[in-house]
C-alpha atoms as a PDB file:
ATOM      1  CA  UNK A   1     -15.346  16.483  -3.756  1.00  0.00           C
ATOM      2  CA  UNK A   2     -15.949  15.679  -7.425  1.00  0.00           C
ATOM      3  CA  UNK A   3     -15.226  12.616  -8.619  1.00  0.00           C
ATOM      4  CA  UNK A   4     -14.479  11.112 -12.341  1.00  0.00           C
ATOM      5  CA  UNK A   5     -14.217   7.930 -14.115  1.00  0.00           C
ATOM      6  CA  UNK A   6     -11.286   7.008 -16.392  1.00  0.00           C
ATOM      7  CA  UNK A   7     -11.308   4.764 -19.193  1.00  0.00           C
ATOM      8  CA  UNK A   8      -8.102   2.918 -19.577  1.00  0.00           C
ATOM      9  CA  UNK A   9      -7.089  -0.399 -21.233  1.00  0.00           C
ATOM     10  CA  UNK A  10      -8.513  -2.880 -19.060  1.00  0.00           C
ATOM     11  CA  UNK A  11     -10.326  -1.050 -16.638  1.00  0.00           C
ATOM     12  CA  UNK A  12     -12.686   1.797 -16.116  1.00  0.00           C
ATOM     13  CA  UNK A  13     -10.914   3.690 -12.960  1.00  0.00           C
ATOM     14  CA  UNK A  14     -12.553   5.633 -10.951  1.00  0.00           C
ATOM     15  CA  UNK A  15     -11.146   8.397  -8.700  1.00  0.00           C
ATOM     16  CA  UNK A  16     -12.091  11.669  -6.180  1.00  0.00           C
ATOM     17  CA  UNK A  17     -10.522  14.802  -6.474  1.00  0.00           C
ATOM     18  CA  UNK A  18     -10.862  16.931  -3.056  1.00  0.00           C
ATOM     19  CA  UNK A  19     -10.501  20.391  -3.924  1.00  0.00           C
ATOM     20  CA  UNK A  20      -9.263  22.944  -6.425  1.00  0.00           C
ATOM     21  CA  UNK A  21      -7.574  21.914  -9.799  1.00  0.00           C
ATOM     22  CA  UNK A  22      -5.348  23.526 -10.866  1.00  0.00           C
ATOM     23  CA  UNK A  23      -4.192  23.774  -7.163  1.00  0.00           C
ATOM     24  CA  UNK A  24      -5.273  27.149  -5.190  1.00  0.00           C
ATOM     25  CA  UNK A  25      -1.711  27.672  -3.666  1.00  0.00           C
ATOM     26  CA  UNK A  26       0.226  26.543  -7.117  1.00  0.00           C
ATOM     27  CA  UNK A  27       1.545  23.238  -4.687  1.00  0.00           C
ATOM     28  CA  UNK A  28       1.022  20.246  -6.492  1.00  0.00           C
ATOM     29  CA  UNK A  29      -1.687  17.380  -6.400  1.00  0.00           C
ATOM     30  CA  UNK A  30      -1.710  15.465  -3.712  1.00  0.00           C
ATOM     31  CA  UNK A  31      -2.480  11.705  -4.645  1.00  0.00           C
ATOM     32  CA  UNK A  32      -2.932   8.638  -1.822  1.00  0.00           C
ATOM     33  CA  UNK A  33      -3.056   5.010  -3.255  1.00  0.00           C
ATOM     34  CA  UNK A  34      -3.129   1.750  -1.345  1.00  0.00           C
ATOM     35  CA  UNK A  35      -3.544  -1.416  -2.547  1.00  0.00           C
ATOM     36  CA  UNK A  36      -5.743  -3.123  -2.134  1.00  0.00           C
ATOM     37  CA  UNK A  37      -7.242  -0.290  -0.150  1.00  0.00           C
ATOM     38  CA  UNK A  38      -9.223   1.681  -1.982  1.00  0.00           C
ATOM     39  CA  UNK A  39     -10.152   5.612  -1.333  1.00  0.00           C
ATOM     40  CA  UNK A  40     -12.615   4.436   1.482  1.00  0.00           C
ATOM     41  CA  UNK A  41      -9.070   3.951   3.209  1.00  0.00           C
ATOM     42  CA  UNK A  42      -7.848   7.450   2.916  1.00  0.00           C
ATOM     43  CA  UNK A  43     -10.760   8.910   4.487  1.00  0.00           C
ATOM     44  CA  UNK A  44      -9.368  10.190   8.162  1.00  0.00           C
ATOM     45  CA  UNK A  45      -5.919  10.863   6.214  1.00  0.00           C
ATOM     46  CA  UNK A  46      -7.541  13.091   3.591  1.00  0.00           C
ATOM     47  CA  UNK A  47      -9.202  15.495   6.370  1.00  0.00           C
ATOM     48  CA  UNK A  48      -6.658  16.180   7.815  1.00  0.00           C
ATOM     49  CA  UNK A  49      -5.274  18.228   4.313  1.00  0.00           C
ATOM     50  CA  UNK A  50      -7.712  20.842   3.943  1.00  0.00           C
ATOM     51  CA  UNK A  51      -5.040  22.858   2.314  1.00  0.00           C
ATOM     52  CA  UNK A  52      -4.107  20.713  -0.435  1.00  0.00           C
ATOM     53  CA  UNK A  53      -5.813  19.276  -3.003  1.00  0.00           C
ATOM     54  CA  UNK A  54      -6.037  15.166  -2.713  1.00  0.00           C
ATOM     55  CA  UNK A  55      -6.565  12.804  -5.184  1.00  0.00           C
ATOM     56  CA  UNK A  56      -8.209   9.498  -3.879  1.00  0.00           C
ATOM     57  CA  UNK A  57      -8.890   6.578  -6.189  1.00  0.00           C
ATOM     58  CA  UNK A  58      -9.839   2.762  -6.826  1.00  0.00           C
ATOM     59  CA  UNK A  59      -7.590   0.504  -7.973  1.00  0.00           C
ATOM     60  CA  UNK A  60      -8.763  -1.476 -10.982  1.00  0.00           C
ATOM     61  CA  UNK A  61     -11.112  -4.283  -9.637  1.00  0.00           C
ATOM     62  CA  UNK A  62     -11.369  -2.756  -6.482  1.00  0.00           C
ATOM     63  CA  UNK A  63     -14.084  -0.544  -5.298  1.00  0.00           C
ATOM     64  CA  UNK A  64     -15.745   1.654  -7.942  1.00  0.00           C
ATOM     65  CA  UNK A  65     -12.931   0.819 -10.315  1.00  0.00           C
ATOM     66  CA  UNK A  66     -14.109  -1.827 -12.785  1.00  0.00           C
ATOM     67  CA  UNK A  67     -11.944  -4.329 -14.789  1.00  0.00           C
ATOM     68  CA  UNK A  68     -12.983  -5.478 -18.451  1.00  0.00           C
ATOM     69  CA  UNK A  69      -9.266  -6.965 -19.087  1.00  0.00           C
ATOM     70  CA  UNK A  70     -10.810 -10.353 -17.795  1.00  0.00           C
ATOM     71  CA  UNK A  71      -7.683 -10.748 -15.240  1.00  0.00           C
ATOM     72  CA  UNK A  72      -7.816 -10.488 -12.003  1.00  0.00           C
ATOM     73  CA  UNK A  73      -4.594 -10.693 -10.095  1.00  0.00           C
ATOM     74  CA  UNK A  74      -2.902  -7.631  -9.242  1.00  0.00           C
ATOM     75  CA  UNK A  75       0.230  -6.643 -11.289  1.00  0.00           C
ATOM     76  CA  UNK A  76       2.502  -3.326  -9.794  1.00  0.00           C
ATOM     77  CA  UNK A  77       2.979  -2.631 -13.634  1.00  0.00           C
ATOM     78  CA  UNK A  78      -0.142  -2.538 -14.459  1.00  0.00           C
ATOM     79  CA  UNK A  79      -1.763  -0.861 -11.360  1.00  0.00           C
ATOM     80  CA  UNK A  80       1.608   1.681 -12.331  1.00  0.00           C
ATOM     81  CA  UNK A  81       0.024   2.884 -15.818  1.00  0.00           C
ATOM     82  CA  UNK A  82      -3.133   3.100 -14.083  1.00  0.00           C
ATOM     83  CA  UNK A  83      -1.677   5.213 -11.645  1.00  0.00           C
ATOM     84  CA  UNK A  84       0.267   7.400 -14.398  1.00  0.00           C
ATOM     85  CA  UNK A  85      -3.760   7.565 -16.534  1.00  0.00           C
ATOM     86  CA  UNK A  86      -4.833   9.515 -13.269  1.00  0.00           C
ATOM     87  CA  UNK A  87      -2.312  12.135 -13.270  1.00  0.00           C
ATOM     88  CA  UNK A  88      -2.417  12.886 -16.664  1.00  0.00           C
ATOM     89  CA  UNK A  89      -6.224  13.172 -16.631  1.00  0.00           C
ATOM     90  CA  UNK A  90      -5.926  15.740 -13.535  1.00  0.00           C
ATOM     91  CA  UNK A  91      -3.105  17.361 -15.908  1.00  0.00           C
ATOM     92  CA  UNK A  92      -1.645  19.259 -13.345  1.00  0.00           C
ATOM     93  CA  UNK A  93       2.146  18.263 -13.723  1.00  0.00           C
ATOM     94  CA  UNK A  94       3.642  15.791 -11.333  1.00  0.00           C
ATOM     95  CA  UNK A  95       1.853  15.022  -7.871  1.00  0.00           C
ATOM     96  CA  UNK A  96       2.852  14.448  -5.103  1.00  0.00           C
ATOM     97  CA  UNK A  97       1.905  10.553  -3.347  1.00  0.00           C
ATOM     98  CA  UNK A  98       1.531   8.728  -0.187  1.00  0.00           C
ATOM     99  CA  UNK A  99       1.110   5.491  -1.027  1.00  0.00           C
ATOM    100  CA  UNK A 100       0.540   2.447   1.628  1.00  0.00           C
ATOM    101  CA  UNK A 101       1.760  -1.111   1.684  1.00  0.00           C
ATOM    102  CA  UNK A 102       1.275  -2.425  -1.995  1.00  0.00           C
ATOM    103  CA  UNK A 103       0.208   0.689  -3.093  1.00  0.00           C
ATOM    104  CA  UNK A 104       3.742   2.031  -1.768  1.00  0.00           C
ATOM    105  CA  UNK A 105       5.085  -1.238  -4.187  1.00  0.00           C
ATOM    106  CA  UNK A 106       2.792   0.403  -6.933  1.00  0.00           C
ATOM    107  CA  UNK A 107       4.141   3.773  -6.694  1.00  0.00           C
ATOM    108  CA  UNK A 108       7.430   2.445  -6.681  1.00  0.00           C
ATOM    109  CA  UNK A 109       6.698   0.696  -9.773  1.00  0.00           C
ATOM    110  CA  UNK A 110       5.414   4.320 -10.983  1.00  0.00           C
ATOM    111  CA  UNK A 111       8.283   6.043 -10.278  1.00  0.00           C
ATOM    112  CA  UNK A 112      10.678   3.319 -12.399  1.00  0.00           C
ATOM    113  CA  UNK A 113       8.358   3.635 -15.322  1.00  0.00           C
ATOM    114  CA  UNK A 114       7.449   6.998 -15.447  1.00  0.00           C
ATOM    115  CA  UNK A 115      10.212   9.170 -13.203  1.00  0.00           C
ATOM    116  CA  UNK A 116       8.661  12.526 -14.116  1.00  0.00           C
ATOM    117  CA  UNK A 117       5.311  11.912 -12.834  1.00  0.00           C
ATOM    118  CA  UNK A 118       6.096  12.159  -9.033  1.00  0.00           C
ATOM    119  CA  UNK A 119       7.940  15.147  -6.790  1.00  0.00           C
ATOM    120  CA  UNK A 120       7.897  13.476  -3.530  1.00  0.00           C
ATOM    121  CA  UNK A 121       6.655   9.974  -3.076  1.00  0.00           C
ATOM    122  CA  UNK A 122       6.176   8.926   1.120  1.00  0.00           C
ATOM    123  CA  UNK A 123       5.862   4.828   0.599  1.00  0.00           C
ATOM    124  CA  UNK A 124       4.630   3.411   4.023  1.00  0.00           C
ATOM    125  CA  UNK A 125       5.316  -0.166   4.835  1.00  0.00           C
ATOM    126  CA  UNK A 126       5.989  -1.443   1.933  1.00  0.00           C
ATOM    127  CA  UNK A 127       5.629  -5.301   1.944  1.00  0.00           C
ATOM    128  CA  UNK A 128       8.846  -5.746  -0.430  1.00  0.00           C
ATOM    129  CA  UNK A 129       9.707  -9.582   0.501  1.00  0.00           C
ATOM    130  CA  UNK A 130      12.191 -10.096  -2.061  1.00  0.00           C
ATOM    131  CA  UNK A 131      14.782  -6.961  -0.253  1.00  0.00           C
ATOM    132  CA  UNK A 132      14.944  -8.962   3.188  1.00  0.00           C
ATOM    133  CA  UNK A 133      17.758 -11.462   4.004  1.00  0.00           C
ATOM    134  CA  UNK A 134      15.225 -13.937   4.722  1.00  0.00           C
ATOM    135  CA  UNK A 135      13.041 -13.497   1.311  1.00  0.00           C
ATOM    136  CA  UNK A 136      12.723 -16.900   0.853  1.00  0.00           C
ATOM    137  CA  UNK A 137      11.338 -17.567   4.297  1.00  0.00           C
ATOM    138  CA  UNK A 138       9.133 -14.309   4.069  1.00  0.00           C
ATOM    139  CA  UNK A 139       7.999 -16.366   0.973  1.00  0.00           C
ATOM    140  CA  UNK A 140       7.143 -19.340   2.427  1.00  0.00           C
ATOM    141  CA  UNK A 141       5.301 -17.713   5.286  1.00  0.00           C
ATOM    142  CA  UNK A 142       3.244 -16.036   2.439  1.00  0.00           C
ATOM    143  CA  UNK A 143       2.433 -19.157   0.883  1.00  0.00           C
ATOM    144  CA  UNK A 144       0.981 -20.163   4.446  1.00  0.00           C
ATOM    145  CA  UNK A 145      -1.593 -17.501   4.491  1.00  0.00           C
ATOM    146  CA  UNK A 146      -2.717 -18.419   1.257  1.00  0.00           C
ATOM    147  CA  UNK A 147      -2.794 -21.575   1.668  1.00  0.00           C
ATOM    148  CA  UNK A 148      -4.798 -21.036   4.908  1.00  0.00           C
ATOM    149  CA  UNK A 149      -7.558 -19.168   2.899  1.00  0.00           C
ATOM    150  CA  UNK A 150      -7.631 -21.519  -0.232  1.00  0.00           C
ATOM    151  CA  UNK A 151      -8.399 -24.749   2.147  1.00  0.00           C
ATOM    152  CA  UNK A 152     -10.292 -23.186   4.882  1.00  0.00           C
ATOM    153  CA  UNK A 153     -11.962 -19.232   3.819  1.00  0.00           C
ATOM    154  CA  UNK A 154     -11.829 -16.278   5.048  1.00  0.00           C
ATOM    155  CA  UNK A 155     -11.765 -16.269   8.907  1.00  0.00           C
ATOM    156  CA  UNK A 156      -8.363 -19.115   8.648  1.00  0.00           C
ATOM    157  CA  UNK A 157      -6.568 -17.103   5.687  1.00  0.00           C
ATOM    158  CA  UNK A 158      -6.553 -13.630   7.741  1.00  0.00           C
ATOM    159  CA  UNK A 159      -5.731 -15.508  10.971  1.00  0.00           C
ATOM    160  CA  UNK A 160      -2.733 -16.667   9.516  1.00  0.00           C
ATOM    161  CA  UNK A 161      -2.173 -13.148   7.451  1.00  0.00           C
ATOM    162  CA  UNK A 162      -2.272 -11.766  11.162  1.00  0.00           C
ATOM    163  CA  UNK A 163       0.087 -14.222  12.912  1.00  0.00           C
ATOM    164  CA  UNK A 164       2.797 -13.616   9.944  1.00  0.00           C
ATOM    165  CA  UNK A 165       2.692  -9.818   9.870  1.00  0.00           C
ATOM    166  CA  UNK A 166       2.696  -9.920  13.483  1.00  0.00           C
ATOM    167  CA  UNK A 167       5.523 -11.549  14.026  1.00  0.00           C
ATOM    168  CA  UNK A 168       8.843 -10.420  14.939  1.00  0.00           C
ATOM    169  CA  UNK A 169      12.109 -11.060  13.289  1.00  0.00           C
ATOM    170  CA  UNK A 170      13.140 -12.940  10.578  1.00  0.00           C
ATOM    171  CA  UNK A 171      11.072 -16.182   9.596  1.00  0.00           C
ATOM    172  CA  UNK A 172      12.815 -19.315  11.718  1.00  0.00           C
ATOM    173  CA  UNK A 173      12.246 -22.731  12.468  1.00  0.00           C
ATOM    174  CA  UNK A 174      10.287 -21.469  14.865  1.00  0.00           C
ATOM    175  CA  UNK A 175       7.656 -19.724  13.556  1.00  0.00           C
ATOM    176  CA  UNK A 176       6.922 -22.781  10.559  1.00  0.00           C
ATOM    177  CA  UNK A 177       7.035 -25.122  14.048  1.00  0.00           C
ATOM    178  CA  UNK A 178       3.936 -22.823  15.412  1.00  0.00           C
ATOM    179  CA  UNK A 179       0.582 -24.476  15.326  1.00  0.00           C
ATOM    180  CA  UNK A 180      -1.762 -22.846  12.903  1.00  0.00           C
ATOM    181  CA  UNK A 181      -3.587 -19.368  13.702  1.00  0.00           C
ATOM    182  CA  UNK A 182      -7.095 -19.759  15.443  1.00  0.00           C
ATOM    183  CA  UNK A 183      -9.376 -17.684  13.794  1.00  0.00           C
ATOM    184  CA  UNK A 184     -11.187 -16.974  17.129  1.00  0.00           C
ATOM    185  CA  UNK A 185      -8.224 -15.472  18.746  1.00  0.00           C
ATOM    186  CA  UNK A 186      -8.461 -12.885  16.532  1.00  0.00           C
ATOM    187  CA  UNK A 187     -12.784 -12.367  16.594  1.00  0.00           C
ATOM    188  CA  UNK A 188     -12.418 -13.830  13.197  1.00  0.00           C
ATOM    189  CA  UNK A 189     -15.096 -16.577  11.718  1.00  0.00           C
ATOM    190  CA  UNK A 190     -13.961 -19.989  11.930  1.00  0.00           C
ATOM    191  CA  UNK A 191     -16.705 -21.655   9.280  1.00  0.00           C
ATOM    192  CA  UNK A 192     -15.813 -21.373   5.508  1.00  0.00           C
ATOM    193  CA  UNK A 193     -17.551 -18.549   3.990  1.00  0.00           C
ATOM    194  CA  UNK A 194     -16.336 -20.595   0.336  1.00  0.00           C
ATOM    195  CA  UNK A 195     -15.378 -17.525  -0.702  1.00  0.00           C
ATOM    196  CA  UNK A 196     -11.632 -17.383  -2.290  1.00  0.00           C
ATOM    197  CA  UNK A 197     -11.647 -14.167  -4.457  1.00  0.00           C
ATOM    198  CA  UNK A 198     -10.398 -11.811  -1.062  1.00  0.00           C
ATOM    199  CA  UNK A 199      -7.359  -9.528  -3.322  1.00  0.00           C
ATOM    200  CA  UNK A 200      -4.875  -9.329  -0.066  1.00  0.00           C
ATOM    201  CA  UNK A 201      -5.658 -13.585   1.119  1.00  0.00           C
ATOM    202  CA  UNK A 202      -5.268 -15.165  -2.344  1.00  0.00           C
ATOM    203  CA  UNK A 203      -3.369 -15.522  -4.902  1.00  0.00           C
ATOM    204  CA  UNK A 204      -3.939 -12.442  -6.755  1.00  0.00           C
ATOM    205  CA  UNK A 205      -1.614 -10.203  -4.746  1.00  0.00           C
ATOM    206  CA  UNK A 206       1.311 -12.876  -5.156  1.00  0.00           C
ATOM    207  CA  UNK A 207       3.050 -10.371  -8.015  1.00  0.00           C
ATOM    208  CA  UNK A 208       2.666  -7.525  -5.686  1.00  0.00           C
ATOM    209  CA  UNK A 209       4.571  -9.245  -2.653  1.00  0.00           C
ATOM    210  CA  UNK A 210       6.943 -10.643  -5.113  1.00  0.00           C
ATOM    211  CA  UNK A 211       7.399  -7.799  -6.793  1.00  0.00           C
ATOM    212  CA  UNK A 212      11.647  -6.595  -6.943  1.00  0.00           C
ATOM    213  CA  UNK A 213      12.284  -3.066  -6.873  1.00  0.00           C
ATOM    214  CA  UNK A 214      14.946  -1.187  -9.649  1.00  0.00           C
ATOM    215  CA  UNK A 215      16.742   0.191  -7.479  1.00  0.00           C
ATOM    216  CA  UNK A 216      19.124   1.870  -9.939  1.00  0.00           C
ATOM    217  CA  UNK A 217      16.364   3.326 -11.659  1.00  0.00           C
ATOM    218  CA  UNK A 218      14.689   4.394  -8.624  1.00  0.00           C
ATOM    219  CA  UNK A 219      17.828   6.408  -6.895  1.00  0.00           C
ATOM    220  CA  UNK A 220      18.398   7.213 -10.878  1.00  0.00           C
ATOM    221  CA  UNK A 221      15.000   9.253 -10.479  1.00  0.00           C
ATOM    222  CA  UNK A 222      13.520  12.669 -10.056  1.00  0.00           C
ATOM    223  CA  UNK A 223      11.808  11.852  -7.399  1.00  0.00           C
ATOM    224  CA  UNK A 224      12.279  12.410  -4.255  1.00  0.00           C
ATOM    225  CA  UNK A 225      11.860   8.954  -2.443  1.00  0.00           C
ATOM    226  CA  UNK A 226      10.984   8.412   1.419  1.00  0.00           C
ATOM    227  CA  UNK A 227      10.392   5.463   2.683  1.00  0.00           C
ATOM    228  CA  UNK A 228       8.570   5.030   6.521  1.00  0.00           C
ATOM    229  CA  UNK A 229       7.046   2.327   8.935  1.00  0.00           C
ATOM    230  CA  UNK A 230       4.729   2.761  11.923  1.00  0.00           C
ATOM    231  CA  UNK A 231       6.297   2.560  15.873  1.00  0.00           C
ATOM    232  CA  UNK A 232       4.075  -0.129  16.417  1.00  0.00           C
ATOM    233  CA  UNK A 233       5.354  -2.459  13.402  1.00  0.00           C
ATOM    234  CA  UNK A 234       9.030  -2.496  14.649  1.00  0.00           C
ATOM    235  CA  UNK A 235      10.787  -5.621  13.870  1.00  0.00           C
ATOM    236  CA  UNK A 236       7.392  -7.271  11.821  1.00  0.00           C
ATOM    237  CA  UNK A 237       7.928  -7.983   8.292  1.00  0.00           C
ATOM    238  CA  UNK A 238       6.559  -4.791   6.765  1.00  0.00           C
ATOM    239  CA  UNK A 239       9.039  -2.537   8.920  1.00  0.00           C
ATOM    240  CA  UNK A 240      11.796  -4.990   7.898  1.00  0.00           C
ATOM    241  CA  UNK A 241      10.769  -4.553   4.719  1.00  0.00           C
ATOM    242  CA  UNK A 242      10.777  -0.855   4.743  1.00  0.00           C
ATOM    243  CA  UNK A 243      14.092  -0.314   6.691  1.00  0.00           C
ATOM    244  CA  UNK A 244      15.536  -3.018   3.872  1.00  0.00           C
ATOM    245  CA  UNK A 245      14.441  -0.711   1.013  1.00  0.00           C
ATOM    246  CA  UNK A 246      15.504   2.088   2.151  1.00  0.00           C
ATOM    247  CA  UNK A 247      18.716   0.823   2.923  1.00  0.00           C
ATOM    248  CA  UNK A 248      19.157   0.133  -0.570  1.00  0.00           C
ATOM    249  CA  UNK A 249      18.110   3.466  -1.356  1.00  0.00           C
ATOM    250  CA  UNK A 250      20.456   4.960   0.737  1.00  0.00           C
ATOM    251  CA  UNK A 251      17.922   7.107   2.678  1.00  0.00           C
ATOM    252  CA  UNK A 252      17.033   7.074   6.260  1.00  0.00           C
ATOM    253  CA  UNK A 253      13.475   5.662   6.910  1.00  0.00           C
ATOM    254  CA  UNK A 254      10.791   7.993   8.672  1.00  0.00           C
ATOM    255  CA  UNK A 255       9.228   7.025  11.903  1.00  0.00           C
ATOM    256  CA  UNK A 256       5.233   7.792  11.476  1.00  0.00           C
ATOM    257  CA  UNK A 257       2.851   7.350  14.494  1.00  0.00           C
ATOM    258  CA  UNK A 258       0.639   4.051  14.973  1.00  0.00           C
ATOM    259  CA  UNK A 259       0.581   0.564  13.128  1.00  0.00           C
ATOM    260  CA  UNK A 260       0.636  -0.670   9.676  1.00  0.00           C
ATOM    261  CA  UNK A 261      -2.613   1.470   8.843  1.00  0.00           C
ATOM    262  CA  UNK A 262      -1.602   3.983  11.277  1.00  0.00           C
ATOM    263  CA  UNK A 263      -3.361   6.730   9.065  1.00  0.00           C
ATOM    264  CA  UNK A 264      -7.348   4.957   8.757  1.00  0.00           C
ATOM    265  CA  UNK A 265      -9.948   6.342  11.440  1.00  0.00           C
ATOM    266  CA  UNK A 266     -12.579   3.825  13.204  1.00  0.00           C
ATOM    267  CA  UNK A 267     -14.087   3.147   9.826  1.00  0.00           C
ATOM    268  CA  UNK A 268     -11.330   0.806   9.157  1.00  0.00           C
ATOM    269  CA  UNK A 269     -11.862  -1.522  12.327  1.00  0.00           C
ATOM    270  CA  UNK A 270      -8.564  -0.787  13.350  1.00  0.00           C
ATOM    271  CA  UNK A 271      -8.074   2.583  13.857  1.00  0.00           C
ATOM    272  CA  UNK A 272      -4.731   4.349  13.908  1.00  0.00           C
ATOM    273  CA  UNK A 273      -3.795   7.620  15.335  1.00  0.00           C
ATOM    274  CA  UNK A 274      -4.540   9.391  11.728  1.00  0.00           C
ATOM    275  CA  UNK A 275      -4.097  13.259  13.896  1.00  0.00           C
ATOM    276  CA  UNK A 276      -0.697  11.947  14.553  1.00  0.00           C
ATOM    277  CA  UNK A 277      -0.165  10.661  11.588  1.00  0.00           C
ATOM    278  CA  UNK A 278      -1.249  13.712   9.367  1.00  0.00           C
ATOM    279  CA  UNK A 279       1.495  15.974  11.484  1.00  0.00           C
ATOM    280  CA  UNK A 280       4.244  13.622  10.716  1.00  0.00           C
ATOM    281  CA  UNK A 281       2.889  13.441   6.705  1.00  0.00           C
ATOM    282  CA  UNK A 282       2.724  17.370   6.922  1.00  0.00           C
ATOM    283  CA  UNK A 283       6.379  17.800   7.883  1.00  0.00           C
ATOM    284  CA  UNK A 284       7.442  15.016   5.649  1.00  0.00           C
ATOM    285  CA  UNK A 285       6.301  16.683   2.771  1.00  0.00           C
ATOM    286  CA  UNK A 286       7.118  19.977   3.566  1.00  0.00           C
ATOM    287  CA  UNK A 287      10.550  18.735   3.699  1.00  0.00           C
ATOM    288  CA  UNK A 288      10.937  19.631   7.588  1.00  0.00           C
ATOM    289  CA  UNK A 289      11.015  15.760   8.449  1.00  0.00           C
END
């Protein structure tokens, strides 16, 4: 693994490249993104593609990545031409990406601005609010999770995060009526850390779940476009989301193994099946699946 920094407007990115450039079978690059995962995320996924060459990297403010733009909220766009800086500094032609939940919203944002950078881009779960019939619900149950974390920290914000994506079906009457998460059902802290900079709990990700897809300029595009959702997130909001995208798209989702990070190992705290999930990826992009 070598890995290189990148100075871009706004941020100094940082990302790994695993193996040989240019490629040793002539395939091309292949890149995994997440936001706001960083490469620590991509870990399990990445060994299981010895025989390609995978590009890891930080997103800007996240990890090793550095912003000097003085902003910190998250903006597809802008995480996009960050995106599109990598592969022209590997300058190996379009790559290949799996990108997860808003990194999948990222990539998609890649693809509308810059169509020629990607061959095949597998976007897993991604949290697209604004496709489902019940946006402004999905909305509103985002603004709970947020709200959770700006009154109460960490342990209250991700309780909430949990009971939302957890849940099944479109946001009802219901599910506002429910009393609020308990941190300790999930082995989460219930005191206030006072922290309220977490990228996925506050309001720096708002843009990236609000974020609307061109869908004319994405089925307009190049690229090859697949769109799947883990067996275990049937019927939760990021599988709705996905099946809703890809709908629009006029493709046919792809069933992967696991949950919503179906692909991480234990390092993650909650592991997938990334084995499993690596086979599925494989045929995907082989064009079998």
């Amino acid at each position: 693994m070598r890995t290189h920094q990148l100075e871009t407007p706004g941020a100094t990115l940082t990302y790994d490249v695993h193996g040989a450039l240019p490629t040793a079978d002539g395939r091309p690059p292949l890149l995994m993104i997440g936001l706001p995962m960083d490469t620590t995320g991509f870990t399990a996924l990445a060994a299981h593609f010895p025989d390609r060459t995978v590009i890891t990297y930080d997103p800007r403010g996240l990890g090793r990545s550095v912003r000097t733009d003085g902003q910190v909220d998250n903006v597809p766009a802008v995480h996009a031409d960050d995106v599109h800086a990598v592969i022209e500094a590997i300058d190996s032609g379009p790559v290949e990406i799996f990108a997860s939940s808003g990194g999948a919203i990222v990539a998609l944002a890649l693809v509308t601005a810059h169509p020629d950078d990607v061959t095949t881009l597998v976007a897993h779960e991604p949290p697209l609010l604004s496709v489902l019939p019940d946006a402004a619900a999905a909305e509103r149950a985002a603004d709970g999770y947020r709200a959770a974390y700006a009154a109460n920290g960490f342990g209250a914000g991700m309780a909430a995060f949990i009971a939302m994506t957890s849940w099944q079906g479109e946001f009802t009457d219901d599910y506002f009526a429910a009393p609020a998460a308990d941190p300790a059902q999930f082995g989460l802290p219930a005191q206030d850390d006072s922290s309220r900079d977490d990228p996925l709990l506050s309001q720096r990700s708002r843009p990236v779940v609000g974020y609307r897809p061109d869908i004319a300029a994405l089925t307009a595009a190049p690229t090859r476009i697949v769109i799947g959702y883990g067996e275990e997130s049937t019927d939760t909001v990021t599988a709705r989301t996905s099946l809703a995208v890809a709908e629009r798209l006029g493709h046919k989702p792809v069933l992967f193994p696991s949950h919503h990070g179906g692909f991480t190992g234990p390092e993650s705290g909650y592991p997938g099946q990334p084995e499993a999930f690596a086979i599925i990826l494989h045929e995907v992009l082989d064009g079998i699946s």
